[in-house]
Every structure is written in structure tokens, then in C-alpha cells.
Protein backbone atom coordinates (compact mmCIF):
# COMPACT_ATOMS: atom_id res chain seq x y z
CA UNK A 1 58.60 -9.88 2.41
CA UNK A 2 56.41 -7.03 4.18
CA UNK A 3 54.82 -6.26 0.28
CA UNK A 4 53.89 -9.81 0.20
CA UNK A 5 52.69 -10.24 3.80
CA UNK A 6 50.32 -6.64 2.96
CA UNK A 7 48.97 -8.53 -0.60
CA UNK A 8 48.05 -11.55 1.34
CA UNK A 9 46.77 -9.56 4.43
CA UNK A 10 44.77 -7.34 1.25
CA UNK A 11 43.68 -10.43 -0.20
CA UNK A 12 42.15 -11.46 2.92
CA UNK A 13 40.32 -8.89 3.86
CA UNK A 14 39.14 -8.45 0.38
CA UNK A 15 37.62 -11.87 0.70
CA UNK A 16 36.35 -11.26 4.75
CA UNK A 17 34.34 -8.30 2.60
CA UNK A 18 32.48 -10.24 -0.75
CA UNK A 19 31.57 -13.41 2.41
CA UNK A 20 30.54 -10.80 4.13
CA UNK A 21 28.14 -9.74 1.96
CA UNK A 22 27.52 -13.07 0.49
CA UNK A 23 26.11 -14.11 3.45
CA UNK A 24 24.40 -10.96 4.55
CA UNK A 25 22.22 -10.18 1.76
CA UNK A 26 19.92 -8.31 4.53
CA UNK A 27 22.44 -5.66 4.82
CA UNK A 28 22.28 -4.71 0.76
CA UNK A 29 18.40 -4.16 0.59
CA UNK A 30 16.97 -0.90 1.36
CA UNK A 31 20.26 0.96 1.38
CA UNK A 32 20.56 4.91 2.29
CA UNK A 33 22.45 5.75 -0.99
CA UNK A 34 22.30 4.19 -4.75
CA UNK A 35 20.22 3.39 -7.44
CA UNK A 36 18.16 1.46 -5.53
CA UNK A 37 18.06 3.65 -2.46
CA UNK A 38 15.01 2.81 -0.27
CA UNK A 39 13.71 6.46 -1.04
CA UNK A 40 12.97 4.87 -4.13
CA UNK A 41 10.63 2.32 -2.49
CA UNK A 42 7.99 4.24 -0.79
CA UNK A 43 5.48 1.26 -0.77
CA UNK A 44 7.67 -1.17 0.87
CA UNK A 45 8.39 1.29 3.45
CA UNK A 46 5.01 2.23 3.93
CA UNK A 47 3.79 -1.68 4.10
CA UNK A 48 7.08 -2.02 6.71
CA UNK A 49 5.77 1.15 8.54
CA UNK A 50 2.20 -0.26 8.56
CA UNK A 51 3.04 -2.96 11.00
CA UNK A 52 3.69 -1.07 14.12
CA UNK A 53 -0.27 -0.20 14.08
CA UNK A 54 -1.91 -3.14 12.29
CA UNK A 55 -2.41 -6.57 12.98
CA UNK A 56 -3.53 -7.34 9.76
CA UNK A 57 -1.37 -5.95 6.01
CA UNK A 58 -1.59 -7.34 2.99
CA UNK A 59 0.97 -6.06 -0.08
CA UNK A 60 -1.18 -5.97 -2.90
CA UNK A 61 1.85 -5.86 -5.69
CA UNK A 62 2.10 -6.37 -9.14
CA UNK A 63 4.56 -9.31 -10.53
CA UNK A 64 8.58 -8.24 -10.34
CA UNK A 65 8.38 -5.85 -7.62
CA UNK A 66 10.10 -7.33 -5.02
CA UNK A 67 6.77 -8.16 -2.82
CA UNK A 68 8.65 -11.94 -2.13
CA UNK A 69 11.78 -10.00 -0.57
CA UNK A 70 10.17 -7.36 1.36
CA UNK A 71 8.30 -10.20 2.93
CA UNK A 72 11.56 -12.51 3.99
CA UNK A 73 13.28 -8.56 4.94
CA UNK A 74 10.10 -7.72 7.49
CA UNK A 75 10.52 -11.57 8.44
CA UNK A 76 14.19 -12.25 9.36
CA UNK A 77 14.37 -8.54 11.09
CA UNK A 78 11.81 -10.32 13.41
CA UNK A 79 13.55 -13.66 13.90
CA UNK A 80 16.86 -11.94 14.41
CA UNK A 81 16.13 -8.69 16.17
CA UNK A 82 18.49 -7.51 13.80
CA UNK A 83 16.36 -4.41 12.81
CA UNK A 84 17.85 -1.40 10.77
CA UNK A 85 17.83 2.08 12.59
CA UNK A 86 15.57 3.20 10.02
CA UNK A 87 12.84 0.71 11.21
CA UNK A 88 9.52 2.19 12.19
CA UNK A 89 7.42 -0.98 11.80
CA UNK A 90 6.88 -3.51 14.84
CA UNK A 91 9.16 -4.51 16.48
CA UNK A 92 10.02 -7.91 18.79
CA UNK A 93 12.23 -7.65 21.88
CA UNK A 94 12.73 -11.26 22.28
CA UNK A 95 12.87 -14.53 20.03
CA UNK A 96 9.75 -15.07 18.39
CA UNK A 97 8.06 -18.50 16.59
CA UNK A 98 6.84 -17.81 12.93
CA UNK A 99 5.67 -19.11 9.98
CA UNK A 100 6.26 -18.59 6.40
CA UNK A 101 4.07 -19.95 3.91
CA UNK A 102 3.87 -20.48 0.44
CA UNK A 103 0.75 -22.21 -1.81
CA UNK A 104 2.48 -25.57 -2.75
CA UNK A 105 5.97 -27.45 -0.80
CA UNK A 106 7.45 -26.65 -4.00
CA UNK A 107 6.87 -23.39 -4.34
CA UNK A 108 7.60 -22.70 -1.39
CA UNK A 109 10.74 -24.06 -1.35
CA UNK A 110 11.80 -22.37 -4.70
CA UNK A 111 10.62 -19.12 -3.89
CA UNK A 112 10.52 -18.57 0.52
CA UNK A 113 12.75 -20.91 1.25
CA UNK A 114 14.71 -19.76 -1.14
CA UNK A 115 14.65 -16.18 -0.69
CA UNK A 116 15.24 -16.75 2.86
CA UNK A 117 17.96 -18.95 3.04
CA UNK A 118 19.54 -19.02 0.28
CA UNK A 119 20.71 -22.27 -2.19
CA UNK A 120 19.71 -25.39 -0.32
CA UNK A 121 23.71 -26.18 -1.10
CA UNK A 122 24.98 -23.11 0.09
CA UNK A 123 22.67 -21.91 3.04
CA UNK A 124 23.25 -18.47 4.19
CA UNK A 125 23.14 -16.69 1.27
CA UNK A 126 19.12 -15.54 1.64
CA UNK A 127 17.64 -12.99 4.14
CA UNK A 128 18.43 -14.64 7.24
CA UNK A 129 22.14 -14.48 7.93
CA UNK A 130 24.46 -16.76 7.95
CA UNK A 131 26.02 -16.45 11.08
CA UNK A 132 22.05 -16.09 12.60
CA UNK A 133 21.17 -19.63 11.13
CA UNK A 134 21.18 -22.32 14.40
CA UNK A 135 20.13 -25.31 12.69
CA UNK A 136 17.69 -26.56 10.35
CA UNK A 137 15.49 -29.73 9.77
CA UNK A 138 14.57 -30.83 6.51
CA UNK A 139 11.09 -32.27 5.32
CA UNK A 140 10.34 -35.43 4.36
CA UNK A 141 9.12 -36.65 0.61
CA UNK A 142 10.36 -33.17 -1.28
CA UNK A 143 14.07 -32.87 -2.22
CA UNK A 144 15.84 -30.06 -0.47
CA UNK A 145 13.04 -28.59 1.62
CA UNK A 146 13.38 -27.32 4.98
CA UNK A 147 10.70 -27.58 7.64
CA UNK A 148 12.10 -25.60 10.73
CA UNK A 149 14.87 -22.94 11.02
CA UNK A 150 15.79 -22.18 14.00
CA UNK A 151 17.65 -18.55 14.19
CA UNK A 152 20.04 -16.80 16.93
CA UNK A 153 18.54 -13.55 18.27
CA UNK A 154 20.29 -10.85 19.23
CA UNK A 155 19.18 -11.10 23.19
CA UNK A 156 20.92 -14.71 22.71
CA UNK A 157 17.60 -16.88 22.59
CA UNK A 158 16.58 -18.87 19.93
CA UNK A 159 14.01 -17.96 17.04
CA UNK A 160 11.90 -20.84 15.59
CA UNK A 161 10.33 -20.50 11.77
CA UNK A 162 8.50 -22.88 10.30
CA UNK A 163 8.11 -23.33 6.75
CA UNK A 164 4.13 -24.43 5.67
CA UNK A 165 2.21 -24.88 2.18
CA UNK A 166 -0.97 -24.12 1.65
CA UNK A 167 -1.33 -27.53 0.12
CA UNK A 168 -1.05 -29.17 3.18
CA UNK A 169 -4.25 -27.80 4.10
CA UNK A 170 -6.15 -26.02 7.07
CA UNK A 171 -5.29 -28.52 9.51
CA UNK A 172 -1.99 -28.14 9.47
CA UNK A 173 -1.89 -24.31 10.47
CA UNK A 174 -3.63 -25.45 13.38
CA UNK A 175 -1.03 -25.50 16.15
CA UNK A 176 0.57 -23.29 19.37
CA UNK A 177 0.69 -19.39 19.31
CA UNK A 178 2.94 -17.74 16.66
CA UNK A 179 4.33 -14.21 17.29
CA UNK A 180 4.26 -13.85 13.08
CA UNK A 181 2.82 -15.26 10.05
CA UNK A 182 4.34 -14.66 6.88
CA UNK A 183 2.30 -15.96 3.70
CA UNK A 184 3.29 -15.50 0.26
CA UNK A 185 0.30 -15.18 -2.27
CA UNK A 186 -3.04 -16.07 -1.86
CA UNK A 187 -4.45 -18.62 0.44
CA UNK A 188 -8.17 -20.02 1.19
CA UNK A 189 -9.94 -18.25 4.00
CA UNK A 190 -9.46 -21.03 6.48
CA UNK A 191 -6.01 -20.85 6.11
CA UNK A 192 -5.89 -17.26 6.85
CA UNK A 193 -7.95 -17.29 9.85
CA UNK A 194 -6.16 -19.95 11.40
CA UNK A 195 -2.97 -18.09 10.67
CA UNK A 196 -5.07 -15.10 12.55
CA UNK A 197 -5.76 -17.00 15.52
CA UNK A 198 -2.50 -18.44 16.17
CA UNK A 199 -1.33 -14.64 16.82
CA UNK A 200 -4.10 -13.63 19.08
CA UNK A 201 -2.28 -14.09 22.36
CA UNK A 202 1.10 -12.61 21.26
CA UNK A 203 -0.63 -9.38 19.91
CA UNK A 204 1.21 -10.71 16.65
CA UNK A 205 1.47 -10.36 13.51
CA UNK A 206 -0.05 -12.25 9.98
CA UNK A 207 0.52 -10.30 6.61
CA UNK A 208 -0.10 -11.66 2.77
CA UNK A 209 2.44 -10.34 0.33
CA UNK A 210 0.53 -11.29 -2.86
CA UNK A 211 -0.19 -10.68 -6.92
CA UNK A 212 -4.08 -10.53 -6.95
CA UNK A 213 -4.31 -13.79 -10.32
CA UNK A 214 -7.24 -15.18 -8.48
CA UNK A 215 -9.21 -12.19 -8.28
CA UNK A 216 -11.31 -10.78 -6.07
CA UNK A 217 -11.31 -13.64 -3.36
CA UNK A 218 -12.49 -13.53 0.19
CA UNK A 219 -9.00 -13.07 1.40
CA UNK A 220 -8.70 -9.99 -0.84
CA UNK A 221 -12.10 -8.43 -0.80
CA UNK A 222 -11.58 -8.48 3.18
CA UNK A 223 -8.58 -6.42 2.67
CA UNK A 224 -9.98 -3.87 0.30
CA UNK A 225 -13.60 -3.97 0.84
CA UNK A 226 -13.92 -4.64 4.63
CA UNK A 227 -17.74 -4.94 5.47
CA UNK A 228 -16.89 -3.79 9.36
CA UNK A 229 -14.52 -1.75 11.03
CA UNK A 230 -11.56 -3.77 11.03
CA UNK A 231 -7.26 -3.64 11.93
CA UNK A 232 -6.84 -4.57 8.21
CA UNK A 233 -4.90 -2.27 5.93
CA UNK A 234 -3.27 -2.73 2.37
CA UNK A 235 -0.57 -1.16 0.30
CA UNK A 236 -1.09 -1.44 -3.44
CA UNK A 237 2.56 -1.17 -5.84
CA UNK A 238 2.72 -1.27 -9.57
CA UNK A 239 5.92 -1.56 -11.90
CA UNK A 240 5.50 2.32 -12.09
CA UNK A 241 6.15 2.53 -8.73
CA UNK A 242 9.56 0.73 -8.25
CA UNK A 243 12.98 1.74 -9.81
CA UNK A 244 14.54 -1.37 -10.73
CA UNK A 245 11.89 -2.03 -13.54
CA UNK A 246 13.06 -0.07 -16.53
CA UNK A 247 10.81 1.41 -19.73
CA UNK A 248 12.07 -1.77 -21.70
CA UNK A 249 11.97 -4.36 -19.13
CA UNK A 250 8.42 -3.63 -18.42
CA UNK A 251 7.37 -2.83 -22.46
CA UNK A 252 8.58 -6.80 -22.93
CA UNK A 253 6.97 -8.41 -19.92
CA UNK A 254 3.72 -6.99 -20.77
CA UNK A 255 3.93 -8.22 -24.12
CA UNK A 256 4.45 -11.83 -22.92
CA UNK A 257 1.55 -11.64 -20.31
CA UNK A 258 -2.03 -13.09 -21.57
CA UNK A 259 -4.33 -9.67 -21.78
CA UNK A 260 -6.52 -10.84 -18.89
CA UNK A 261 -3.57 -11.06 -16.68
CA UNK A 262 -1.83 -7.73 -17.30
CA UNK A 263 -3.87 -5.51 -14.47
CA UNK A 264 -3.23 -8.00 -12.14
CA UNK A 265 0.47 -9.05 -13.32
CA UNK A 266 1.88 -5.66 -14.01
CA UNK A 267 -0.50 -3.18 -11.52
CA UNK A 268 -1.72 -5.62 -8.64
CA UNK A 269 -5.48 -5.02 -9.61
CA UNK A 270 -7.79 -7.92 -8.90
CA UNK A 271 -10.11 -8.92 -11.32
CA UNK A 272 -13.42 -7.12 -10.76
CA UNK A 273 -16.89 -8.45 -11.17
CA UNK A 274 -18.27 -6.88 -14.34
CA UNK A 275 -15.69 -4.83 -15.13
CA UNK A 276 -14.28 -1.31 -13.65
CA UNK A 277 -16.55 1.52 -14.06
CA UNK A 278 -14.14 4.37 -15.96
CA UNK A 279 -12.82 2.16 -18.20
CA UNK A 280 -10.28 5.53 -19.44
CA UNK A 281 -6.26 4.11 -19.03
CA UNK A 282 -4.60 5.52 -16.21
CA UNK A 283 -1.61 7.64 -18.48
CA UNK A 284 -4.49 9.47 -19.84
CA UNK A 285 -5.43 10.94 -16.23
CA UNK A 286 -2.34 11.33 -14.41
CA UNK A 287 -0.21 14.21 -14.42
CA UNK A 288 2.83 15.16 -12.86
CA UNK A 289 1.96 17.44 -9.89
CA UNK A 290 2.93 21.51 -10.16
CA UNK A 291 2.19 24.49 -8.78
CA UNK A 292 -1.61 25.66 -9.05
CA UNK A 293 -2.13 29.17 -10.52
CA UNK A 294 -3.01 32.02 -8.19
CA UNK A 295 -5.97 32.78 -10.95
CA UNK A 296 -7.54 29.47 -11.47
CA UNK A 297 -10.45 28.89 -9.46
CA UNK A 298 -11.12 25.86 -7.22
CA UNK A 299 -13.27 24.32 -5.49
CA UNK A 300 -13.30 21.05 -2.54
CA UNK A 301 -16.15 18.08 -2.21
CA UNK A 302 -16.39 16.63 0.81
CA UNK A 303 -17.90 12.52 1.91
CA UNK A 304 -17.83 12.48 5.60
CA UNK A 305 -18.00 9.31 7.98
CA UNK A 306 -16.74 7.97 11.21
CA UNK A 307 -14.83 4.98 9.38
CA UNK A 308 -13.71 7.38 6.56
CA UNK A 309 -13.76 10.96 5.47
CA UNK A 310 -12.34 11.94 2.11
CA UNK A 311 -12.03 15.69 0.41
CA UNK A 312 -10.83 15.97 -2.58
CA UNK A 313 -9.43 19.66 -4.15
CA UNK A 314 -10.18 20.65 -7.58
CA UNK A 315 -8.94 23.30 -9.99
CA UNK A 316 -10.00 24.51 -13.13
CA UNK A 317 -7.81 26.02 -16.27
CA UNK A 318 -9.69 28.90 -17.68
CA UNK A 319 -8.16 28.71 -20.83
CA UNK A 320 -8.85 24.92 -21.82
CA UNK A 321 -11.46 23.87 -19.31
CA UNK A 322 -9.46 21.06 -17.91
CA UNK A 323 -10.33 20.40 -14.20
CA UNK A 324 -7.07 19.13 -12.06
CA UNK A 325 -7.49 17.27 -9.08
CA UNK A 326 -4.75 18.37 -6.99
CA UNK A 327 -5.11 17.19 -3.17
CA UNK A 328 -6.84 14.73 -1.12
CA UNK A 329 -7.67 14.53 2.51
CA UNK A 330 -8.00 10.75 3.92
CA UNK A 331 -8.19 9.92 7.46
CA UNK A 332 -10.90 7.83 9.65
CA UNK A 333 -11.66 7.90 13.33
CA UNK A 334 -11.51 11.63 13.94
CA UNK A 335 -13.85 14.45 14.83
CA UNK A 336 -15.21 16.88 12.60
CA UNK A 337 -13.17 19.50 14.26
CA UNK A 338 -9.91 18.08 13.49
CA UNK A 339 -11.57 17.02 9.96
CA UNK A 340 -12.57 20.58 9.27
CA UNK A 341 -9.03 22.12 10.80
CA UNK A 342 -7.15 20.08 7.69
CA UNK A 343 -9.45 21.33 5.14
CA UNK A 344 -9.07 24.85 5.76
CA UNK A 345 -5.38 24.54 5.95
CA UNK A 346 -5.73 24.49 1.96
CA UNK A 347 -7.08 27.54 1.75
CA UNK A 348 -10.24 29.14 3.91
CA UNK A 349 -11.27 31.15 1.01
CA UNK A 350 -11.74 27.60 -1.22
CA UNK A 351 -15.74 26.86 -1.10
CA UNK A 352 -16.84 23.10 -0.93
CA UNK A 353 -19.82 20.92 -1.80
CA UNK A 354 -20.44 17.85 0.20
CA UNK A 355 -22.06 14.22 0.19
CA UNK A 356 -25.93 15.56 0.80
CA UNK A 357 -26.84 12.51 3.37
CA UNK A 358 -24.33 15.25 5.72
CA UNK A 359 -27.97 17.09 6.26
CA UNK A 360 -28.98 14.12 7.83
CA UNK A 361 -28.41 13.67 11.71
CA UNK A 362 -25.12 11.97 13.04
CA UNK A 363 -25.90 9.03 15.14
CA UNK A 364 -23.16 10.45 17.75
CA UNK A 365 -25.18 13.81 18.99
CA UNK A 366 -28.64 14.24 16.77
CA UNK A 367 -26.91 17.17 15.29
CA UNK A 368 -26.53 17.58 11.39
CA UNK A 369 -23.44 17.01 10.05
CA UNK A 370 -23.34 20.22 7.37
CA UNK A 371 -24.51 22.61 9.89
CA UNK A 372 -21.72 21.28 11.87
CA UNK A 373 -19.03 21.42 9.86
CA UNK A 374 -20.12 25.41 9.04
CA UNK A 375 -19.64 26.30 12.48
CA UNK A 376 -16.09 25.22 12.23
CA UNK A 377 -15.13 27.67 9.33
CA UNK A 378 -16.24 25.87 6.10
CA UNK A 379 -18.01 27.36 3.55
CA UNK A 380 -20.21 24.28 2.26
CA UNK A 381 -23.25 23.00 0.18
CA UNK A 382 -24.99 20.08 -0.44
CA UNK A 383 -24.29 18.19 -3.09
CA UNK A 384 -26.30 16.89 -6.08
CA UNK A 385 -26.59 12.74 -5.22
CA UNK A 386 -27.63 11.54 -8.53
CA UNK A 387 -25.01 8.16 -9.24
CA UNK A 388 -25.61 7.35 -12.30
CA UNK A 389 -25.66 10.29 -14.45
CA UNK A 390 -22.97 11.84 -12.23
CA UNK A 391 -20.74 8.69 -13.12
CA UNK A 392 -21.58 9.37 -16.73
CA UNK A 393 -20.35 13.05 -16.16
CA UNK A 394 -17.61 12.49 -15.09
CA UNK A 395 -16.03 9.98 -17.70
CA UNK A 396 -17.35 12.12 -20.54
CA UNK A 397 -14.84 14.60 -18.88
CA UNK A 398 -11.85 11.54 -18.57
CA UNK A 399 -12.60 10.73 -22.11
CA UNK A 400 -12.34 13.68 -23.38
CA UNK A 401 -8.92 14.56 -21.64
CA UNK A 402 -10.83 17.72 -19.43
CA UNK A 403 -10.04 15.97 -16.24
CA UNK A 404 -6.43 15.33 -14.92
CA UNK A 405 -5.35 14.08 -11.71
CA UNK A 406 -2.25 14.47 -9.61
CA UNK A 407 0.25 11.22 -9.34
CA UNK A 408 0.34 12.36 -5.93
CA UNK A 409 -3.35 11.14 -4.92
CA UNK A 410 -2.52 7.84 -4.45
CA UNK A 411 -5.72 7.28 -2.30
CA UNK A 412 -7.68 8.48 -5.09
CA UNK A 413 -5.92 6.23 -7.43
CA UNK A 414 -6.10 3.08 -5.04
CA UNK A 415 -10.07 3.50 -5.14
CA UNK A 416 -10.45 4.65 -8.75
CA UNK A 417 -8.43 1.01 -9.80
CA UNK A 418 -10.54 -0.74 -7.46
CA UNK A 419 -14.23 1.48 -8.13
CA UNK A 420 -16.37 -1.47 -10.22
CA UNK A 421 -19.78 -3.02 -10.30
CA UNK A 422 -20.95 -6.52 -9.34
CA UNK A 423 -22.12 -9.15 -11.97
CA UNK A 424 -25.99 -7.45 -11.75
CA UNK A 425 -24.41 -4.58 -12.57
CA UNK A 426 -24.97 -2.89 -9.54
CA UNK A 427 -22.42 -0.20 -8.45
CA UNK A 428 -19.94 -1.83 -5.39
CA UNK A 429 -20.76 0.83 -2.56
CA UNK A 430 -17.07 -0.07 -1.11
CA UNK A 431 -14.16 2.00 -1.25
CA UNK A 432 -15.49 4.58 -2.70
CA UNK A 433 -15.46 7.57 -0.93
CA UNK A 434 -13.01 9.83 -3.30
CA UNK A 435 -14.95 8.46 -6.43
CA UNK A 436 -18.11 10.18 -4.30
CA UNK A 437 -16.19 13.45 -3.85
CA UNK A 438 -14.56 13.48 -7.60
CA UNK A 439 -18.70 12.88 -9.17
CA UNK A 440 -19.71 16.13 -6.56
CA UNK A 441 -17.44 17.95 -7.43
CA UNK A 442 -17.68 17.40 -11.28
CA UNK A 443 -21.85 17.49 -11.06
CA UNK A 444 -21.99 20.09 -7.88
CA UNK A 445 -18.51 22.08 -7.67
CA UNK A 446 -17.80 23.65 -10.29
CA UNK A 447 -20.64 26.36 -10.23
CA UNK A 448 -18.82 26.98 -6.54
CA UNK A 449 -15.25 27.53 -7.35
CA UNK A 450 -13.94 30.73 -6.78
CA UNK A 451 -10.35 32.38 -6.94
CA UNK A 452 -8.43 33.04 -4.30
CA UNK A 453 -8.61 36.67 -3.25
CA UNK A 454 -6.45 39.36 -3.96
CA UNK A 455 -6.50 40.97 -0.94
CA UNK A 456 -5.02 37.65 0.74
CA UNK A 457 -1.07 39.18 0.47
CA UNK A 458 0.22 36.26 2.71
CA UNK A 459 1.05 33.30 1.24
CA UNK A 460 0.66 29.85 2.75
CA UNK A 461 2.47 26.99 2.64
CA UNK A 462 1.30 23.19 2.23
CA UNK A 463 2.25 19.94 1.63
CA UNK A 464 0.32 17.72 -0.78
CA UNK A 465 -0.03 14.30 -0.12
CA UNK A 466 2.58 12.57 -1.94
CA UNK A 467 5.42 15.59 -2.02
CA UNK A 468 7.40 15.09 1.23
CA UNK A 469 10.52 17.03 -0.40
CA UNK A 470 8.51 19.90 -2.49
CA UNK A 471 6.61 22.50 -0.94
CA UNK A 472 4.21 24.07 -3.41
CA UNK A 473 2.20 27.89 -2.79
CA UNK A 474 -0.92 27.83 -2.36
């Protein structure tokens, strides 16, 4: 009698356990341990992350790699207050109103609905929890769809979420303040901004999660290309960069995507006017990042700016010629001082060439730029500023396998995807402050790069961009 009482007492907890995970699918994603540890997921944590400082994110992602989920995850944290102690993003103290959008009611019933709640037969089973899930009304003339969801909060108030289509057009964003607006893949300007307004008064959120098949649209360019200063920010994620997509899986969905879809499908690269400008496949410039020699000389090139300032590390292999980009520095909205402080960190013995308009006069203090950033320490020259034949420079270098970058630089990479010319041909002066610093350094650098000295016995440490758990010398 007591074995059989413990079997069914087993039993029963054994099936407390698989409902409990049925019906808390938020609990399973971004786990500490596993395959699919969230380790593995730096993007989605940075996007996540992104939130507690801008108003504005959009996840530029390729097809597959989970952009859909991490945008019902960020979501349902906020409708619940269920966040998990590893949370760093925003963050909502009370019940909030939302939306979540998709482009047609269909769509967005098979795909947000969906991922959010689950089956429309067995609700429960998507982001939001069971046990969180109030009520729900449905809407009228599509089969299945829900229009509201209204979710417990962990204070004990009530979360509201609406569930919109693009389809149904501008006016019908128009409507009271939202504390979040969710929408998945592209939407027309109007929509956006009217998603944009409705979070003005709740210091809010609106962010796009989104596979760029339309191109370079207003929506996007404002993301990538901002014309002002701006609280937008992006976070771009290929198949490379998630590890659920094996060599094969990704091999065979490639093969079935039309070729003018595959940057965009598989990488999350709009389509870009006339065409990028190095036109030399990614695999044939990266490299995996290692430990610079003591003997090879290097060299930095700097672009400097209030909105952004970029310096970008170079070395060169004196037995095959082969330059190596092997840091980046990428920050906006700081002063030279604290500029110049990060670029000696990586060595104060490394000489530097810089973008030549630095002779000029800042607009903060009449005082020029280059003979400012000397008196803090750095050894620096202006640069040669000739575009085109600098451009041309530096792809006969990427074509003929003499210039290698490090898979850390993902700045460098986000701007080289996105580094094009408009349909006059004209170069796209957006974006493009590493692709500055990589054509001064290849036209202007390398007559400046030096070894490091002998005589310096004490090594330094730094971090690269990119290497949180590797510390390489310098």
C-alpha cells in the first residue's frame, strides 16, 4: 500500500513538473546552464540590456534567430513584473498597458499571438504564463484571434496588452498612453511614430524586432543612419551569431532562399542603394582573435566627433604583410580627455594618424582638435583624406587576403555591412566612422607603426572588445 501511495504521489509530482513547464515556457529561455545557455546569446542580451537607456531599439536579425521570442520574453517580463535576476534592461514597477503588433491580423495571430500565448486551444503555453493570463477578448471577423489580454502582475494589478496589425492602419494606433510597444517586423513610418507618441508620457518604451526584406526603409534608415542626435540604438544578429543554428541547418536554408534575399534572410543586412562598397565576403576578412606579437609593429587611426569617436588598432605581420585589425574604440558624448585616456590604455608607445578635419577648430572652445588631443599623451598625425583612392586601397588589400580583421570588432563589422553608396553613386557619409579610420590607417598608418619597445619590461593587460572571458598581453 505505502509503494503504491509513493508511485501515485511520484506520478503526480512528475506531472505538477512537465505542466509546470508547459505552461511556463518563460522560465526555459535564456537559461544559466545548457546548450542554449544565454551566454550563448550575446545579442539578445545586449538588445534586453539596451532598454534601460533607450527609448527607441530596433533588433535588426536575420531569419531563424529567435528575434520573434526575444520580443514576447522583453514583453511578458513587462506585463508580469516577473523579471529574471539577471535582468539589466528596464524595468516596470507596476502594471503597464502595451501593444504588440504584427503587419497583417493573420500574421499576427500566427506568429505574436502565438508566441505569446500559446495554441488558441490550449492558452498558456506561450511567453505569458499561464497562471498570469486574467482574461482575454477575442476579435471579430478572424478565427481565433485575440484582441486584449489582460495579465496579473506581480504587485496584484492588472496588465492590459493589446494585440494590433499594421493592416489596420495608422488610425488605429492612435489611442491613450502605452507604457510599451512591441512591433514585430517592419511597419510604415506613421505607424511607428504614433507607436512613439503613445509612450511619451510614461517615459516608455517602442522597439521593432525585424528581418530588414524591405530594405532600407525610413523606419530602418532612422535606426542605422540617424540624420540627428537621437535615443535610437540597434543590435544587428546573424545565424553566425546564435547557437541553435547548426553548419547544416544553415548550408540548406540558404540554398532555398532567392539570392537577393540571402543578406537580408540569413545576416539582417538591408538592401543598400547601389550596392555595398567592399564587395569582398565576410569569411575572407574575419579571423579568430589571438594574441598580437611583441615584434609586429602597429599603429591606431583615429575619427573624432561629439556624436561619435572611433579608433581603430592595426598590426602588421612582417613576414607576409598582412595587416590585422585587432581593437576598436566606440563611444559618443565624451570629452577628449576621457577619449584620449582609452586610447593610451592600448599601449602609449602605439603612434596614430587621425581624420585631418581634427586640425580644424572644435565648435565647443575654438581650439584644434589634434593639438588637443597631443597634450593629453597621444602621439598623432594627420591623415591623408583622399576617399576614393583610399577606398580603392584598401579593397586591393581585402582582395588580396593582406587585410584581416578580428571577429571581435563587431562595431567595425556593423558599419562595414552597412558602408554603401546611393543610386548616383555617391558614397553614404553615415555610419561610417571605422570605415574612415580602417582607409587612414591603410593610406596614412602604416609608414607610422612602430614596435613596442624593449625597454618597456612591464606588461599590460587589456581587454578587447568582444573577449569578456580572455585577457590577451599587450
Amino acid at each position: 500500500m505505502n509503494h503504491i501511495d509513493n508511485t501515485s504521489e511520484i506520478l503526480r509530482l512528475l506531472e505538477q513538473a512537465q505542466a509546470l513547464k508547459k505552461y511556463r515556457q518563460i522560465d526555459s529561455y535564456f537559461p544559466a546552464e545548457g546548450p542554449l545557455r544565454r551566454e550563448l546569446y550575446p545579442q539578445h542580451l545586449e538588445f534586453f540590456h539596451l532598454g534601460a537607456t533607450h527609448r527607441e531599439r530596433l533588433f535588426l536579425a536575420a531569419n531563424r534567430i529567435g528575434k520573434t521570442n526575444a520580443g514576447a520574453y522583453e514583453i511578458a517580463c513587462h506585463l508580469t513584473g516577473q523579471y529574471p535576476t539577471w535582468w539589466t534592461g528596464k524595468r516596470f514597477n507596476t502594471p503597464i498597458s502595451a501593444w504588440a503588433a504584427g503587419d497583417t491580423s493573420k500574421t499576427c495571430r500566427d506568429i505574436v499571438q502565438l508566441a505569446l500565448l500559446g495554441s488558441a486551444h490550449d492558452q498558456g503555453t506561450g511567453m505569458i504564463p499561464r497562471d498570469a493570463i486574467v482574461r482575454v477578448t477575442t476579435k471579430t471577423g478572424i478565427a481565433d484571434a485575440i484582441e486584449t489580454v489582460y495579465v496579473r502582475h506581480v504587485t496584484g494589478g492588472i496588465s492590459e496588452l493589446g494585440l494590433k496589425s499594421y493592416d489596420q492602419g495608422r488610425d488605429s494606433f492612435v489611442g491613450t498612453a502605452k507604457h510599451v510597444c512591441w512591433l514585430d517586423e517592419e511597419c510604415d513610418n506613421s505607424i511607428y511614430v504614433e507607436s512613439l507618441l503613445r509612450t511619451m508620457t510614461t517615459g516608455g518604451l517602442v522597439y521593432l524586432t525585424a528581418t530588414p526584406l524591405l530594405g532600407m526603409t525610413d523606419v530602418i534608415m532612422s535606426f542605422v543612419q540617424p540624420q540627428e542626435e537621437t535615443n535610437k540604438i540597434y543590435v544587428q544578429c546573424d545565424w553566425n551569431q546564435v547557437p541553435h543554428l547548426s553548419d547544416e541547418a544553415k548550408a540548406q536554408l540558404l540554398a532555398s532562399i532567392p539570392e537577393y534575399q540571402r543578406q537580408a534572410r540569413s545576416r539582417g543586412i538591408p538592401a543598400l542603394g547601389a550596392g555595398t562598397i567592399y564587395q569582398v565576403a565576410e569569411s575572407d576578412l574575419l579571423v579568430a582573435d589571438f594574441p598580437i606579437p611583441d615584434y609586429w609593429p602597429r599603429v591606431f587611426s583615429l575619427d573624432v566627433g561629439w556624436r561619435r569617436t572611433a579608433c581603430l588598432w592595426g598590426a602588421r605581420d612582417p613576414e607576409t604583410k598582412t595587416i590585422y585589425l585587432y581593437s576598436e574604440y566606440y563611444v559618443g558624448q565624451k570629452e577628449p580627455s576621457l577619449h584620449a585616456e582609452a586610447i593610451r590604455a592600448r599601449g602609449t608607445w602605439i603612434s596614430g594618424v587621425c581624420d585631418p578635419a581634427a586640425q580644424g577648430r572644435s565648435q565647443v572652445d575654438g581650439t584644434q582638435l589634434i593639438e588637443l588631443y597631443r597634450s593629453y599623451g597621444l602621439d598623432l598625425s594627420p591623415a591623408i583624406n583622399a576617399v576614393e583612392s583610399g577606398i580603392y586601397a584598401v579593397w586591393q588589400l581585402m582582395s588580396a587576403g593582406k587585410l584581416k580583421v578580428f571577429q571581435s570588432l563587431t562595431n567595425w563589422l556593423s558599419e562595414f555591412r552597412l558602408y554603401h553608396r546611393d543610386e548616383t553613386g555617391t558614397i553614404v557619409k553615415q555610419h561610417d566612422h571605422l570605415m574612415d579610420c580602417v582607409r587612414y590607417l591603410v593610406v596614412s598608418g602604416l609608414e607610422k607603426m612602430r614596435t613596442k619597445p624593449k625597454q618597456e619590461t612591464q606588461q599590460q593587460q587589456y581587454v578587447y572588445p568582444g573577449q569578456n572571458s580572455q585577457r590577451w598581453m599587450m
